[in-house]
Each structure stands twice: as structure tokens, then as C-alpha cells.
C-alpha atoms as a PDB file:
ATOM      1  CA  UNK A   1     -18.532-154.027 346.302  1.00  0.00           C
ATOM      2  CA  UNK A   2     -18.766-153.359 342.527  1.00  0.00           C
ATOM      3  CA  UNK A   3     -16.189-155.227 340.335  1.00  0.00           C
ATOM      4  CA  UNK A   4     -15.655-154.261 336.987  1.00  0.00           C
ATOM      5  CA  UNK A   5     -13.327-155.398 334.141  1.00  0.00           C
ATOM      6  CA  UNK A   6     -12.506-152.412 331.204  1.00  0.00           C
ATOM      7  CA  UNK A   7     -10.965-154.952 328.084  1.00  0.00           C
ATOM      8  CA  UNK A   8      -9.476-153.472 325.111  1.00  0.00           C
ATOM      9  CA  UNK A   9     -11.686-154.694 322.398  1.00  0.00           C
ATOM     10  CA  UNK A  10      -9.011-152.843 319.191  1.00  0.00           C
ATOM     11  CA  UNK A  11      -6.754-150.772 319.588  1.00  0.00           C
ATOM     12  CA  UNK A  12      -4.237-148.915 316.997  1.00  0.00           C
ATOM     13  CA  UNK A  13      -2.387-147.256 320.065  1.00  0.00           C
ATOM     14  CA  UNK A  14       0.880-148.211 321.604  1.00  0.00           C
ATOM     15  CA  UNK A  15       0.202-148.580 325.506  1.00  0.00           C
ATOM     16  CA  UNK A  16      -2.920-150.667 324.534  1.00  0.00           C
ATOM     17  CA  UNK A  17      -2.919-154.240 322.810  1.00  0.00           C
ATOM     18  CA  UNK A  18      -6.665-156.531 322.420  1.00  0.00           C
ATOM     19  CA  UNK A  19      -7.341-158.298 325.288  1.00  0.00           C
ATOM     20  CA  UNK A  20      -5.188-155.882 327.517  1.00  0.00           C
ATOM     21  CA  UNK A  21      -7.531-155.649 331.043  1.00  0.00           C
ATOM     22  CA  UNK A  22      -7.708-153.228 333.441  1.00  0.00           C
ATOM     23  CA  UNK A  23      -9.600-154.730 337.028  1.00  0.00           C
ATOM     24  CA  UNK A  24     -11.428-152.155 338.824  1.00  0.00           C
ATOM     25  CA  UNK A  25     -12.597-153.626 342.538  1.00  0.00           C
ATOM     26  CA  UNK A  26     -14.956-150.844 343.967  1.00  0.00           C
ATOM     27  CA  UNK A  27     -13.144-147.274 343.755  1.00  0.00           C
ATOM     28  CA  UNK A  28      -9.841-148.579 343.778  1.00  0.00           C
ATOM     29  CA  UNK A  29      -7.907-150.128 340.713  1.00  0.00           C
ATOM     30  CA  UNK A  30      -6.461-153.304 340.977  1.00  0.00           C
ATOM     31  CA  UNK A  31      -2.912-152.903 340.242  1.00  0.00           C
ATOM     32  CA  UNK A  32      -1.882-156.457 340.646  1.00  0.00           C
ATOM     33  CA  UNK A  33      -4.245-157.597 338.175  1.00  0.00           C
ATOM     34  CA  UNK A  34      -4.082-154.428 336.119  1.00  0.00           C
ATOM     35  CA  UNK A  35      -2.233-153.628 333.163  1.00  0.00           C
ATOM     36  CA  UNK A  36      -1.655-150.009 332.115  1.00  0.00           C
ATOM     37  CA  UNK A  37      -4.058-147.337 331.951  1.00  0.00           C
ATOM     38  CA  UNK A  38      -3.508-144.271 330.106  1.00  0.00           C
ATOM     39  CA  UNK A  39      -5.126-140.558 331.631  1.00  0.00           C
ATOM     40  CA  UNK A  40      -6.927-140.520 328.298  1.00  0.00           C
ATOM     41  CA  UNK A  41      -8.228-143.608 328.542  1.00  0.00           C
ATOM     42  CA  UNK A  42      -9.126-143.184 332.120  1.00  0.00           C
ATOM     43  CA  UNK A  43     -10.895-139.958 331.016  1.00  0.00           C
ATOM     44  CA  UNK A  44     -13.207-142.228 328.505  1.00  0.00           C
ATOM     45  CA  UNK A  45     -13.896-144.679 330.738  1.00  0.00           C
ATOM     46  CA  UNK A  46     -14.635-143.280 334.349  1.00  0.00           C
ATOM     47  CA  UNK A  47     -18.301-141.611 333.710  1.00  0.00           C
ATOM     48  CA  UNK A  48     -18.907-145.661 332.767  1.00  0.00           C
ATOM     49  CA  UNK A  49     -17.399-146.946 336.149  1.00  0.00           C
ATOM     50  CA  UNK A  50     -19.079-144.382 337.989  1.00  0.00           C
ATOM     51  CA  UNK A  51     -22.703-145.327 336.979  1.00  0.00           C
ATOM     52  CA  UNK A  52     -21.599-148.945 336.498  1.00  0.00           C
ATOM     53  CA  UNK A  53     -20.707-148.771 340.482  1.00  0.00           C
ATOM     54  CA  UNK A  54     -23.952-146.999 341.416  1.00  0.00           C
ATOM     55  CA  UNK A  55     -25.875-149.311 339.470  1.00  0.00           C
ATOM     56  CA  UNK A  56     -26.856-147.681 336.096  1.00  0.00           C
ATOM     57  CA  UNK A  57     -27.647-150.844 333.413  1.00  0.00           C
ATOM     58  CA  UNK A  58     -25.980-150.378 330.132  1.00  0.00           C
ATOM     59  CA  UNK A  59     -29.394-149.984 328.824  1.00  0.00           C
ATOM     60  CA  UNK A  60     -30.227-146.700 331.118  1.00  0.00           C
ATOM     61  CA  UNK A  61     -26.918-144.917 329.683  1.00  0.00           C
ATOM     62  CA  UNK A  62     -28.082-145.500 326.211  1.00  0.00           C
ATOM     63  CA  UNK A  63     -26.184-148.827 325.187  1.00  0.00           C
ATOM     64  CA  UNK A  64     -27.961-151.596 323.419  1.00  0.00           C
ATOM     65  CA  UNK A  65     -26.248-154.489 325.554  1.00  0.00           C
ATOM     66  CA  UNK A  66     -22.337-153.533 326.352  1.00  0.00           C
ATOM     67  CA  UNK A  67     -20.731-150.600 327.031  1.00  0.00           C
ATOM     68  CA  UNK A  68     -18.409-149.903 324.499  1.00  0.00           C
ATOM     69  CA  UNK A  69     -16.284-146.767 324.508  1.00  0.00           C
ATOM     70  CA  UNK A  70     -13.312-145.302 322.804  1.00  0.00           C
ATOM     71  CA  UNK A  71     -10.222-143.427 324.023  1.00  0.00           C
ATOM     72  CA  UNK A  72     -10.681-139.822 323.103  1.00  0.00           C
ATOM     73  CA  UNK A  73      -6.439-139.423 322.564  1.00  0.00           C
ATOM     74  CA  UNK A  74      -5.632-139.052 318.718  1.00  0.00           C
ATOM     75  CA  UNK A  75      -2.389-141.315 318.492  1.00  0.00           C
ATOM     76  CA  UNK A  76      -4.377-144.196 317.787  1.00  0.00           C
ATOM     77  CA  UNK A  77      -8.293-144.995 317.956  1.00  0.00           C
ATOM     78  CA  UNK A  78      -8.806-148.165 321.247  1.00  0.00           C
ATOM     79  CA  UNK A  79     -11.850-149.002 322.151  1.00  0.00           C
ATOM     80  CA  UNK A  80     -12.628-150.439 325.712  1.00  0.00           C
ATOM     81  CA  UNK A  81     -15.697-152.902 326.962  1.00  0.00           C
ATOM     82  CA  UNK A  82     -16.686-152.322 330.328  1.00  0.00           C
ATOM     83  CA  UNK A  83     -18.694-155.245 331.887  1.00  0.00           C
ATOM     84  CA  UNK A  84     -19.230-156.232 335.733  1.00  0.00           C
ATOM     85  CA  UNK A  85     -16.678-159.169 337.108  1.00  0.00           C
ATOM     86  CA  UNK A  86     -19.036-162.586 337.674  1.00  0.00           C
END
């Protein structure tokens, strides 16, 4: 089963401080280990966990070495890294 980590990298929004993590365990988010997660934010991020669980590389979706995206919302720019869980 897939494990991914989504880590605010910045972020000039109030739900989101860096380092905030949100654990993703194969469809399911891990709530215990979770912190919040926005709609917009999930919005940004799922295409990423999609492909990242069906085992698309970084590289294939156009990325140089991490996936870095941002939060589409406009009260404040965040930008998440996605990266598998070792």
C-alpha cells in the first residue's frame, strides 16, 4: 500500500504553518497522524496522490525531482511537497 506524506514547504495562509503534514496511507487519510487539510488544498494536491499511488515518478508528471505544488485558494499562497513515506 502506497504511503505518502504532503508537507507544507511556505505558507502565508492561516490553516497551514511550515512543516504542517498531512499522512496519506493508501486511499485513506491518516487522521491520527494528520493535521488539517483544507478542500482547496485537497483540490491541489489529489491529481499528485493519485498518480503518486499508481506509480507515476515525479519525473513522468513533469517535475525535475519533487513534487511541489501550491494551493490554488487566494487568502494566502502554501505550497505543499508530496514525497512517498520510507
Amino acid at each position: 500500500m502506497e504511503k505518502i506524506i504532503v508537507e507544507v514547504i511556505s505558507s502565508a495562509c492561516g490553516h497551514y504553518q511550515s512543516g504542517d503534514r498531512i499522512f496519506i496511507n493508501g486511499a485513506l487519510i491518516d487522521k491520527e497522524r494528520s493535521g488539517n487539510i483544507c478542500l482547496m488544498a485537497l483540490q491541489a494536491i489529489f491529481p499528485y496522490i493519485f498518480a503518486f499511488r499508481k506509480g507515476v515518478t515525479p519525473q513522468q508528471m513533469g517535475f525535475q525531482e519533487k513534487i511541489q505544488v501550491q494551493c490554488p485558494d487566494y487568502c494566502g499562497p502554501t505550497v505543499f511537497e508530496l514525497k512517498r513515506e520510507e
